[in-house]
Protein backbone atom coordinates (compact mmCIF):
# COMPACT_ATOMS: atom_id res chain seq x y z
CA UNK A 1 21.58 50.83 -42.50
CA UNK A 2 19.68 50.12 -45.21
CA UNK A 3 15.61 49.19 -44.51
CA UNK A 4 14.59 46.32 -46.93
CA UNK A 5 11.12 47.59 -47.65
CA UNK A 6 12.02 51.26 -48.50
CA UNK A 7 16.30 50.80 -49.34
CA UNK A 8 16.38 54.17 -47.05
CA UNK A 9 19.29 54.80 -44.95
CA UNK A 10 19.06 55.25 -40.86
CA UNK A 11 16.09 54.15 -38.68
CA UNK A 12 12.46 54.29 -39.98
CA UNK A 13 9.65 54.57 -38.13
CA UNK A 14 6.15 53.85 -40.35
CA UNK A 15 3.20 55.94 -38.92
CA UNK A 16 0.33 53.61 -37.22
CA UNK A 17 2.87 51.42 -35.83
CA UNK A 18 3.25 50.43 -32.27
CA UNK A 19 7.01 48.89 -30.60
CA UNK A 20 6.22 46.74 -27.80
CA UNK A 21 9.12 45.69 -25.83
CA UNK A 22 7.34 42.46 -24.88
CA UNK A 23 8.64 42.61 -21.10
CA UNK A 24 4.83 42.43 -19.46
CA UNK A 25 5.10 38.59 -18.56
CA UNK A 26 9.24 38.72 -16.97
CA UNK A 27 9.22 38.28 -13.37
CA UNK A 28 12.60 38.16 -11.31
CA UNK A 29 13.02 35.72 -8.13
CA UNK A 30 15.75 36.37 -5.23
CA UNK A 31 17.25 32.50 -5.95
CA UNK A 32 16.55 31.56 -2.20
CA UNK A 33 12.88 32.04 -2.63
CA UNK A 34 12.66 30.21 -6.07
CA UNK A 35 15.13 27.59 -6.28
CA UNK A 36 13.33 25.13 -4.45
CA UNK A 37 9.18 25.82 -5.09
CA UNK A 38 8.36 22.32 -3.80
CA UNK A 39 10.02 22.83 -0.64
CA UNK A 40 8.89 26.09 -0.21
CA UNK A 41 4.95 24.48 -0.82
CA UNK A 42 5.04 26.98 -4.27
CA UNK A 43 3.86 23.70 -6.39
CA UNK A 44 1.56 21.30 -4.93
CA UNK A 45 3.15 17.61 -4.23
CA UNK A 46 1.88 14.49 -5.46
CA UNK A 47 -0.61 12.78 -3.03
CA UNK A 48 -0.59 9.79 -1.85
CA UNK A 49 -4.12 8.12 -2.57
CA UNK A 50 -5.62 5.02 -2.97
CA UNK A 51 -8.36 3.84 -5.56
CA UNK A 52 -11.24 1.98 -4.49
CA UNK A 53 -12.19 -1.20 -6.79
CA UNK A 54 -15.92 -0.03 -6.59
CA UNK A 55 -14.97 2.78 -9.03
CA UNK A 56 -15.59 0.12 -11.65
CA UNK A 57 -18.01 -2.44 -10.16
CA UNK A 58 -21.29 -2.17 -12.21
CA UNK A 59 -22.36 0.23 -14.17
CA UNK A 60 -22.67 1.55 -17.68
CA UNK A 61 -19.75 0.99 -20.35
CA UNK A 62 -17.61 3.79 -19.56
CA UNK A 63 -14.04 5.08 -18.69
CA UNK A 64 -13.11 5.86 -15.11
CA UNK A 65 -10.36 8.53 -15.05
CA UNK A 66 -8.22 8.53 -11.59
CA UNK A 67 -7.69 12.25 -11.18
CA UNK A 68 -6.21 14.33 -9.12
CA UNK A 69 -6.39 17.31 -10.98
CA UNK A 70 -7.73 19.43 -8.22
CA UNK A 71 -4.69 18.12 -5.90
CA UNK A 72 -2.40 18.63 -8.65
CA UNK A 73 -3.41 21.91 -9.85
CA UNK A 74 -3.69 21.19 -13.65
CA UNK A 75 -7.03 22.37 -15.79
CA UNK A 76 -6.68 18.76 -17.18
CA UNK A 77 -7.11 14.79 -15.92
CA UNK A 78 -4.16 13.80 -14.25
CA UNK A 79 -2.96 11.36 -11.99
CA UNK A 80 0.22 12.28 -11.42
CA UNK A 81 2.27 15.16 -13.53
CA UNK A 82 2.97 13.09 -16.20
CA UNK A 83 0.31 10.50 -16.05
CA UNK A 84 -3.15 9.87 -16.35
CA UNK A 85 -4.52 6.20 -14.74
CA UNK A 86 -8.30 5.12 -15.89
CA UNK A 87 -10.03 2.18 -15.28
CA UNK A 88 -11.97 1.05 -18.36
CA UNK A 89 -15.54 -1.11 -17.73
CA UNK A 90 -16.93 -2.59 -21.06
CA UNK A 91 -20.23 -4.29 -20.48
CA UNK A 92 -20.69 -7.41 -22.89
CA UNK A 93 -20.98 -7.33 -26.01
CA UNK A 94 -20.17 -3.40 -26.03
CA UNK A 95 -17.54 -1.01 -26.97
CA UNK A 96 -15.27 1.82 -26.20
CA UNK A 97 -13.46 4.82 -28.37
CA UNK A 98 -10.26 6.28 -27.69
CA UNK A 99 -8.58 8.79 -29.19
CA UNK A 100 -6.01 10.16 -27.14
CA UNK A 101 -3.52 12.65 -27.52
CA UNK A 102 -0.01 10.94 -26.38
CA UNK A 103 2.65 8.88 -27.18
CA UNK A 104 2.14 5.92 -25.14
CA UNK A 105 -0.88 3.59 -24.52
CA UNK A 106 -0.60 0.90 -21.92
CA UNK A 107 -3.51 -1.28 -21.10
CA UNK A 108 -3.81 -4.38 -18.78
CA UNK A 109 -6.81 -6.71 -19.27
CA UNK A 110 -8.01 -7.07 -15.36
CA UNK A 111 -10.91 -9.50 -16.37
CA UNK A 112 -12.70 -10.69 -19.30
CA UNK A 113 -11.81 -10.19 -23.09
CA UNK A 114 -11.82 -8.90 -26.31
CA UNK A 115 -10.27 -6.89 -28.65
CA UNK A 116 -9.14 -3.17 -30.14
CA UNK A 117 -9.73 -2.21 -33.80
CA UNK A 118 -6.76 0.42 -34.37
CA UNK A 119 -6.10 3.20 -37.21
CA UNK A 120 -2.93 4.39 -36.78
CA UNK A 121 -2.07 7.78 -38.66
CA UNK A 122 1.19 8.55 -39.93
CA UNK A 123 2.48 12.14 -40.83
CA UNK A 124 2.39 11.70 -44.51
CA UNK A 125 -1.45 11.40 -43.87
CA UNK A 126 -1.11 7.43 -44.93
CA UNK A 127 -2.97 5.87 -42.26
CA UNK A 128 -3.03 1.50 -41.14
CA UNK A 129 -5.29 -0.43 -39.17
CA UNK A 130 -4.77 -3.31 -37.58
CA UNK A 131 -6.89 -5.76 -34.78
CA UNK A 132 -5.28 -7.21 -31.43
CA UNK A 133 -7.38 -10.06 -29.40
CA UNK A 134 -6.67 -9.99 -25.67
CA UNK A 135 -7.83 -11.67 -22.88
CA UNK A 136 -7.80 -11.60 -18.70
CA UNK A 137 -3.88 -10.57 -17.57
CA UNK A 138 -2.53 -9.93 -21.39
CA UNK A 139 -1.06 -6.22 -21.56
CA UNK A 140 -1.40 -3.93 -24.51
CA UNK A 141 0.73 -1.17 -25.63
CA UNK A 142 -0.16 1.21 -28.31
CA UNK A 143 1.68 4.05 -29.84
CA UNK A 144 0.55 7.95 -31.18
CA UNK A 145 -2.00 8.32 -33.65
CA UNK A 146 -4.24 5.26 -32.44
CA UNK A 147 -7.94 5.41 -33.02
CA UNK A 148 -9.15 2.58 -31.10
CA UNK A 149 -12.57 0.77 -30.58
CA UNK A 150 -11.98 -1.74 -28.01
CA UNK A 151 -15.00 -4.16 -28.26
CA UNK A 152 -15.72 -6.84 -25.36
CA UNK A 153 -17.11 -10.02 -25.58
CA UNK A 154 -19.62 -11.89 -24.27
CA UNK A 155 -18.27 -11.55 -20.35
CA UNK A 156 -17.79 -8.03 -20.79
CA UNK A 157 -14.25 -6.69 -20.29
CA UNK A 158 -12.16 -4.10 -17.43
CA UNK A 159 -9.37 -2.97 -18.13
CA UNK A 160 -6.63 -0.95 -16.67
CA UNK A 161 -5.17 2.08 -18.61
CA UNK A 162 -2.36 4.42 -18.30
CA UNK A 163 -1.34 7.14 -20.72
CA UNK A 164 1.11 10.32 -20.63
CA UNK A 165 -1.31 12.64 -21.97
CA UNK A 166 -0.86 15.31 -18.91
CA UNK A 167 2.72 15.09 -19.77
CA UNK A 168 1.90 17.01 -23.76
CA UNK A 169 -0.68 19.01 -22.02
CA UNK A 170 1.75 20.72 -19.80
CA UNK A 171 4.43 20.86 -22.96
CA UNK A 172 1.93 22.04 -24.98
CA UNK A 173 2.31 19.65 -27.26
CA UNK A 174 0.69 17.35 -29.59
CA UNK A 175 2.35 14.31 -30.84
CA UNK A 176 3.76 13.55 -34.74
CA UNK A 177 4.60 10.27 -34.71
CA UNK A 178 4.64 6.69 -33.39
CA UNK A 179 7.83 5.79 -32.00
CA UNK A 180 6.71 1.35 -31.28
CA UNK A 181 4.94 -0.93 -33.14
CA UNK A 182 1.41 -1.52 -31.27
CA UNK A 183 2.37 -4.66 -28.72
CA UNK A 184 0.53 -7.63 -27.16
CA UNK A 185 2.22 -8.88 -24.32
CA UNK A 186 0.93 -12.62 -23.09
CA UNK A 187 -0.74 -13.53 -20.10
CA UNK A 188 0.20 -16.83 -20.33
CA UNK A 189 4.18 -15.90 -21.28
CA UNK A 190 4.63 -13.69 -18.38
CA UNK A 191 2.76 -15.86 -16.16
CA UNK A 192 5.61 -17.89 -17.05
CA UNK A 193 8.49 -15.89 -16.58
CA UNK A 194 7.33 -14.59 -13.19
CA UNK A 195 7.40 -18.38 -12.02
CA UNK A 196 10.76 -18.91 -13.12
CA UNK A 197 11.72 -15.74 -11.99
CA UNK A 198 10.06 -16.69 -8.29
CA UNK A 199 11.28 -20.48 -8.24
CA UNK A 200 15.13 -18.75 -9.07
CA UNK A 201 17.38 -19.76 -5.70
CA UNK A 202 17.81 -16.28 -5.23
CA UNK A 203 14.79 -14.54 -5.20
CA UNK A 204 14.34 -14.40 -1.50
CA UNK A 205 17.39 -11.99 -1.70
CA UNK A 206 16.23 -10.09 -4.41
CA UNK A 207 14.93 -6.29 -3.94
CA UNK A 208 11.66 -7.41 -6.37
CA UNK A 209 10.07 -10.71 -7.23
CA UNK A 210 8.91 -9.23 -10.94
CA UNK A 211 9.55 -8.83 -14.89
CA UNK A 212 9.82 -5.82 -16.42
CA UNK A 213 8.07 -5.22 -19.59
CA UNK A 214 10.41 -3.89 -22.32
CA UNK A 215 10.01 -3.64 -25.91
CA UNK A 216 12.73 -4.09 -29.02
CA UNK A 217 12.05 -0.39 -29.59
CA UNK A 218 13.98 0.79 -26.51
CA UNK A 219 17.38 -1.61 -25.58
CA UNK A 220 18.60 1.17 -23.44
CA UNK A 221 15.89 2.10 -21.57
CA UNK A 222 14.28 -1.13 -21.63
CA UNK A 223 11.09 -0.12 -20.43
CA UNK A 224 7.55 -0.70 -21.97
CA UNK A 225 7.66 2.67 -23.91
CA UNK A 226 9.55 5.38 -24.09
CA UNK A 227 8.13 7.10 -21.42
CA UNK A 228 6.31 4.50 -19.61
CA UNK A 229 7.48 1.63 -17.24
CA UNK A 230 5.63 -1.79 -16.38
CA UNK A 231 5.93 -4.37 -13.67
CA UNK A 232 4.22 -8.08 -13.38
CA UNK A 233 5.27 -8.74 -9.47
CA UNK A 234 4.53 -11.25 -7.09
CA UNK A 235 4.93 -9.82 -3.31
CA UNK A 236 5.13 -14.10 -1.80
CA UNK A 237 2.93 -14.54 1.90
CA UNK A 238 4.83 -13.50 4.65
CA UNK A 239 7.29 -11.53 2.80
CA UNK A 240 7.96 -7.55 2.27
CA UNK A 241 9.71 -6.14 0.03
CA UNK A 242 12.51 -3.25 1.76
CA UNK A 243 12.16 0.42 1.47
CA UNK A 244 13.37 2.20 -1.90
CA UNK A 245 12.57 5.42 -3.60
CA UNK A 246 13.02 7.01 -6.77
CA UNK A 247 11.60 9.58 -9.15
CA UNK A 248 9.42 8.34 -11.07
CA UNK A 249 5.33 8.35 -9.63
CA UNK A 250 4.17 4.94 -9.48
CA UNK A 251 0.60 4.06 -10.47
CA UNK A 252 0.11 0.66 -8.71
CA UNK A 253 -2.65 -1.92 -9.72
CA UNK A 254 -3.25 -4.45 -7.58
CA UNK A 255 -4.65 -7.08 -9.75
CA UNK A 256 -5.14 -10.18 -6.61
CA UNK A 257 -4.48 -9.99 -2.51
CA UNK A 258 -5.89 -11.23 0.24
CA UNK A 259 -6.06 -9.14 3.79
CA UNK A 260 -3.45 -8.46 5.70
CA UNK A 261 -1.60 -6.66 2.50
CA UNK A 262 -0.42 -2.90 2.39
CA UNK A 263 2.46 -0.27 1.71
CA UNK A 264 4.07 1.70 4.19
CA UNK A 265 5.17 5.68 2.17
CA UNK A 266 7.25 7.96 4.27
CA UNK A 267 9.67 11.07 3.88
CA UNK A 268 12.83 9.54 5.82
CA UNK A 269 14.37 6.20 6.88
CA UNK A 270 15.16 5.44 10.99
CA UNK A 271 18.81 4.44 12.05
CA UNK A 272 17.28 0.76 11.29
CA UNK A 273 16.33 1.28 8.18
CA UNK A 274 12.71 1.65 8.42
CA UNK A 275 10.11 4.25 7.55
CA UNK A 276 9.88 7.19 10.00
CA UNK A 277 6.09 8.05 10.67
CA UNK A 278 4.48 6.39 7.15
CA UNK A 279 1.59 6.68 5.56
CA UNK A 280 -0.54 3.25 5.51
CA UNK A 281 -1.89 2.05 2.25
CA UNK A 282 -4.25 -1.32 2.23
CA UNK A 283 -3.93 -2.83 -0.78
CA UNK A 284 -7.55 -4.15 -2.10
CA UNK A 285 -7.71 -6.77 -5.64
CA UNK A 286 -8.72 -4.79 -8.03
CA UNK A 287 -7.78 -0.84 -6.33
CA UNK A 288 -5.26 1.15 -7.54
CA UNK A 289 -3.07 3.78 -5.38
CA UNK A 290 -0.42 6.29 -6.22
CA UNK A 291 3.17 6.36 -4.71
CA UNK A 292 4.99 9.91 -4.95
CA UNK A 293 7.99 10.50 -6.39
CA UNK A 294 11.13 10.66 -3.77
CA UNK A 295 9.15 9.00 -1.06
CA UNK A 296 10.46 5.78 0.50
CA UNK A 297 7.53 2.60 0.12
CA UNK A 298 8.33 -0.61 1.37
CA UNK A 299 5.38 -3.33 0.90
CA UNK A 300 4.14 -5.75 3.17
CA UNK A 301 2.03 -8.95 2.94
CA UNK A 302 1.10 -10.27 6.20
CA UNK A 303 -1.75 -12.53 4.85
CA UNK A 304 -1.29 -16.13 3.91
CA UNK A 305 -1.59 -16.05 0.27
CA UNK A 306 0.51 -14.64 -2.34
CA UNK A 307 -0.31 -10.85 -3.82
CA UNK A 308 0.15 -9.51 -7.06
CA UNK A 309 0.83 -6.16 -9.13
CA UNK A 310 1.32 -4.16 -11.86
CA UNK A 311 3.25 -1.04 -11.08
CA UNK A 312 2.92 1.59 -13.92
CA UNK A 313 5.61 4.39 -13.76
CA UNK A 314 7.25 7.46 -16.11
CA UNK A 315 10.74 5.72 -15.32
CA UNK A 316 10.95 5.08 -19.08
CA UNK A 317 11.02 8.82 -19.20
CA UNK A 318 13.48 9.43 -16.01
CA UNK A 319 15.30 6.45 -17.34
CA UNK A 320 15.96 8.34 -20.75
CA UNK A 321 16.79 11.70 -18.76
CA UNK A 322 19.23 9.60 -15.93
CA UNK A 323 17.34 11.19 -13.12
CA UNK A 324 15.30 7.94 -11.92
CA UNK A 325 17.72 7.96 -8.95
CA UNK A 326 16.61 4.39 -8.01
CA UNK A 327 17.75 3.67 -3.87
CA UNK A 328 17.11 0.86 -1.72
CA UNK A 329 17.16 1.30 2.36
CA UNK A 330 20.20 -0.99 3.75
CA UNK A 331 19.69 -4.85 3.79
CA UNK A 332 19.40 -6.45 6.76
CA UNK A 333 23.04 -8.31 8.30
């Protein structure tokens, strides 16, 4: 052969150089050992844990990050694999700076108001600003690039914030571009919808008294984002909604509940149809917990007042890769 720095014929070897056969980092498995690492306790599972609301009573302005990073066994804040849940406490009149490195942004205003100031950098370097208002139960989703400020008012604001940031740390990643327009989504609207939704004829029947947030970005998915999912839900006194599972971690926010409110999270499902040996959750107004992935949850009110959440999950994700594997537990004859 012919060497196309020197036009010699046959192998060449230049003095001073080194071959390295870049083998250090293989490793071989015998498949029954490997194939399943969660099973085998190789990767650590999600946990199930619950966030106290006194994470963001008082204090300082400041952003609380729910991590499990330790449990997880990521060098990086994390909530679940994919997700990272904070609550955000803005004392009046003050202000907060994010600048976060993912693709989606969701926020839900749990009390007060404001607003976010936005630049929003595009790959050809051009970059756009733009201001959303929001008050008490409005969501918020914003998309790559955002530089926020997100100023309160004169009540001071919390809000609730999810992002898929551990999901680029773990690819390694950062991202280009924005793939949605930065969204407002009404209190007032979905307070609507959810009422029609509950006064429908057939919503005692139904697996979910809720609305799904979706955006004109994604008609297949229809989820809030790409990768992220969103639920307004009203669990009705007395009621409880059946066991299900699926693949996607859910963040839940309980945003108002009275005692006598919880979720029951368990591995397998009796002849009857109920969760074998579960995990109790309470549900508090303003606490947060986290449901694995594959687990079956059924939720429970028991108190005399109506209870209601906003579940945050990476189904827009599983959605997109059809592995969200959605199953409900039988309904009752």
């Amino acid at each position: 052969m012919t060497h196309p720095s020197t036009g010699a014929h046959g192998p060449v070897v230049l003095a001073g150089e080194a071959t390295e056969d870049w083998t250090g980092d293989a490793v071989f498995y015998e498949y029954s050992t490997a194939a399943d690492p969660i099973g085998a306790g190789l990767i650590s599972p999600v946990p199930v844990r619950h966030f106290s609301p006194g994470l963001h009573a008082g204090g300082p302005t400041r952003i609380v990050p729910l991590d499990l990073a330790a449990e997880l066994g990521v060098p990086y804040p994390a909530t679940s694999p994919a997700l990272l849940a904070s609550f955000v406490v803005i004392n009046p009149d003050d202000q907060v700076t994010t600048r976060p490195d993912s693709t989606s942004e969701l926020y839900y205003c749990m009390g007060g108001g404001g607003r976010s100031d936005f630049e929003r950098s595009a790959p050809s370097g051009a970059v756009t600003s733009g201001r959303i208002e929001w008050g008490h139960g409005d969501f918020l989703t914003l998309p790559a690039g955002c530089t926020s400020v997100h100023s309160a008012g004169a009540t001071g604001a919390l809000l609730y914030r999810v992002t898929d940031a551990p999901l680029l740390k773990h690819l390694g990643v950062k991202p280009s571009e924005g793939r949605f327009e930065p969204t407002r989504f009404d209190a007032a609207e979905a307070s609507q919808r959810l009422a029609e939704v509950e006064r429908h004829p057939e919503a005692s029947d139904r697996s979910r008294v809720s609305i799904l947030l979706g955006n004109t970005a994604w008609p297949q998915t229809r989820t809030v984002t790409h990768t992220l999912w969103a639920m307004l839900g009203v669990l009705p006194a007395g009621r409880f909604q059946r066991p299900h599972r699926h693949q996607s971690v859910a963040l839940d926010l309980i945003t108002e509940c009275a005692p006598g409110c919880y979720s029951l999270i368990g591995a397998r499902l009796g002849a009857d149809g109920a969760i074998l040996d579960p995990v109790r959750v309470e549900w508090s107004a303003g606490g947060a917990f986290v449901t694995p992935p594959g687990l079956w949850h059924s939720h429970h009110n028991e108190s005399g007042q109506p209870a209601y959440l906003v579940p945050v999950q990476d189904a827009g994700l599983h959605t997109y890769l059809r592995s969200l594997d959605i199953r409900f537990a039988p309904a009752d004859d």
